[in-house]
Protein backbone atom coordinates (compact mmCIF):
# COMPACT_ATOMS: atom_id res chain seq x y z
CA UNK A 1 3.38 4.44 14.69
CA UNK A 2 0.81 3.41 12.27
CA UNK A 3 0.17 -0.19 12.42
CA UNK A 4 -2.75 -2.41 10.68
CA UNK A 5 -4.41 -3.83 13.38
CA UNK A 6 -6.84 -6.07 11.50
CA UNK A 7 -7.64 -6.63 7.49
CA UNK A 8 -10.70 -8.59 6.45
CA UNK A 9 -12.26 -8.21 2.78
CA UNK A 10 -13.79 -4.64 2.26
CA UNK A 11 -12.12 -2.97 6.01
CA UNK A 12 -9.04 -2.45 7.57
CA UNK A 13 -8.32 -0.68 11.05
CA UNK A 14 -4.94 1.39 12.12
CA UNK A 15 -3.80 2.81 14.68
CA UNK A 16 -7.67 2.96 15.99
CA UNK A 17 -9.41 3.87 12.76
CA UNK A 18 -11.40 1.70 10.23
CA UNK A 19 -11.50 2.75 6.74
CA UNK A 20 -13.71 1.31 4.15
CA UNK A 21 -12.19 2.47 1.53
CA UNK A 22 -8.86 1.63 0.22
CA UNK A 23 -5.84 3.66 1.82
CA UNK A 24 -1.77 4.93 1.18
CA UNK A 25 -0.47 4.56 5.11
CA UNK A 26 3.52 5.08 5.97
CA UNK A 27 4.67 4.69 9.87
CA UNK A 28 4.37 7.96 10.93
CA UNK A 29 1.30 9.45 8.64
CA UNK A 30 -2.16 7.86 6.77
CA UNK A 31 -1.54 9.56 3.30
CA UNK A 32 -4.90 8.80 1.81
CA UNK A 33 -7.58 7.52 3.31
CA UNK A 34 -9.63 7.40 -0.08
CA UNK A 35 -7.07 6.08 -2.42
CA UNK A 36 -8.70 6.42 -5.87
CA UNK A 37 -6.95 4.45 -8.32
CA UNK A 38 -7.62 5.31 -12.58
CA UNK A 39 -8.57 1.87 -13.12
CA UNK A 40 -9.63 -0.32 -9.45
CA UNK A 41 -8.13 -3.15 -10.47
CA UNK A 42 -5.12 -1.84 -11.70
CA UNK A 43 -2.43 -0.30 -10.29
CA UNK A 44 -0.38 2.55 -12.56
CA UNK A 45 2.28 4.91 -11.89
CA UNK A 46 -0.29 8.19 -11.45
CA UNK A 47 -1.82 6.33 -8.33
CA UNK A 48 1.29 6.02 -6.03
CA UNK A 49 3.69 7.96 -7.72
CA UNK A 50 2.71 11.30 -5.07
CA UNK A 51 2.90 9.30 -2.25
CA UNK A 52 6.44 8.14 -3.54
CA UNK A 53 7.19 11.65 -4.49
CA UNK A 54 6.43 13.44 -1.10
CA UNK A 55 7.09 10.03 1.22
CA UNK A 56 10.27 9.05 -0.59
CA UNK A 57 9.98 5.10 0.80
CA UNK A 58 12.45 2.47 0.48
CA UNK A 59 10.07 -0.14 0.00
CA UNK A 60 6.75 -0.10 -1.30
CA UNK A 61 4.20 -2.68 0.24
CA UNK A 62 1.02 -2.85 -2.38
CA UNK A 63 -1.64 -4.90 -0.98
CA UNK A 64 -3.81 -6.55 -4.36
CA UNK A 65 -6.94 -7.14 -2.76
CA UNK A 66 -8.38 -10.15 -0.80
CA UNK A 67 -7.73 -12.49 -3.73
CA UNK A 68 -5.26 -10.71 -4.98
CA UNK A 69 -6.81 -9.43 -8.27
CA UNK A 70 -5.63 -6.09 -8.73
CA UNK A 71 -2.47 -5.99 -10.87
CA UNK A 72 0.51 -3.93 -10.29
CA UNK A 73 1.38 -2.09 -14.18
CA UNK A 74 4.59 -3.23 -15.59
CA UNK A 75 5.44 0.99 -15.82
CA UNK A 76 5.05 0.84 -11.60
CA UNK A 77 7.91 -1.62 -11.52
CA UNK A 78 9.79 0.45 -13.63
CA UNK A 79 8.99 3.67 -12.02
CA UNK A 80 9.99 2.08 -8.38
CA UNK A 81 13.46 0.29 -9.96
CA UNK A 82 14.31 3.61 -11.49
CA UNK A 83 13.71 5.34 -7.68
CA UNK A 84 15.55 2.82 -6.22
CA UNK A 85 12.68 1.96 -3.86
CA UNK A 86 11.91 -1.66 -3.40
CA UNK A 87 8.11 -3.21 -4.94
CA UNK A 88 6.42 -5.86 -2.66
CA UNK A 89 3.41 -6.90 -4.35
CA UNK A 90 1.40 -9.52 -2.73
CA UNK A 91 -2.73 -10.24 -2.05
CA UNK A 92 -3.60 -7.99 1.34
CA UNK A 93 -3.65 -10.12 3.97
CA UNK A 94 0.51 -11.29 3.44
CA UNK A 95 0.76 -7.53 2.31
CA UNK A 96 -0.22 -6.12 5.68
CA UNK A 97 1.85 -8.90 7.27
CA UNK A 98 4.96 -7.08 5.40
CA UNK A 99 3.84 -4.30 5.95
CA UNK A 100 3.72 -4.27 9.76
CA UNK A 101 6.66 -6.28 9.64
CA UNK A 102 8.92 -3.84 7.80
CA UNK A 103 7.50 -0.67 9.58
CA UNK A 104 7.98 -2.51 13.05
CA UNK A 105 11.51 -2.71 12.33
CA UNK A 106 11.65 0.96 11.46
CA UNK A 107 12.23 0.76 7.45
CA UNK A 108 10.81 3.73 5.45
CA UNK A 109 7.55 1.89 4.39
CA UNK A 110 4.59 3.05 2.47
CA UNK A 111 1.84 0.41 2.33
CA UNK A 112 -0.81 1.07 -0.41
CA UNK A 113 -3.74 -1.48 0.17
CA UNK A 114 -7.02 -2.25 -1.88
CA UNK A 115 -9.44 -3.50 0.37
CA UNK A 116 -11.56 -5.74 -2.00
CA UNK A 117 -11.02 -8.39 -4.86
């Protein structure tokens, strides 16, 4: 099970592995290790709606950055309501919190985190 392990501003580690770059990870799978993003601090439906496509979550954990500045689109809301999956949105460190909380329990959860801001 893929677990964060530790989060500080620019790095995250799970399951074993830091990444420097922000990353898409679900329970069972890292889906992007390199999550590029159209706009970094802005979160639209082109950037997760793959992951959501092929992972088909219930819940969607998006980690904002450190300080939270990255800002989940008003169309991603939309996108997720219309799915029926569930939007978390919250600055990293609560977001992998969730995150590991909700994929602990078992729950179909993809967490999508940016790493800085």
């Amino acid at each position: 099970m893929n677990l964060v392990e530790s989060y500080s501003f620019g790095r995250i580690r799970i399951s074993g592995e830091e990444y420097s770059r922000d990353v898409v990870v679900a329970p069972d799978a890292i889906l992007d290790e390199q999550w590029w993003r159209r706009e970094g601090h802005a979160l639209y439906v082109e950037d997760i709606s793959r992951y959501v496509e092929s992972y088909r979550p219930r819940v969607v954990v998006v980690g904002t950055g450190y300080y939270g500045v990255m800002k989940v689109s008003r169309e991603v809301e939309a996108y997720l309501r219309e799915k029926g999956v569930k939007l978390i949105a919250l600055d990293t460190r609560r977001a992998v919190e969730e995150y590991n909380k909700r994929a602990g329990r078992g729950e179909r959860v993809l967490g999508a985190f940016h790493l800085t801001c």
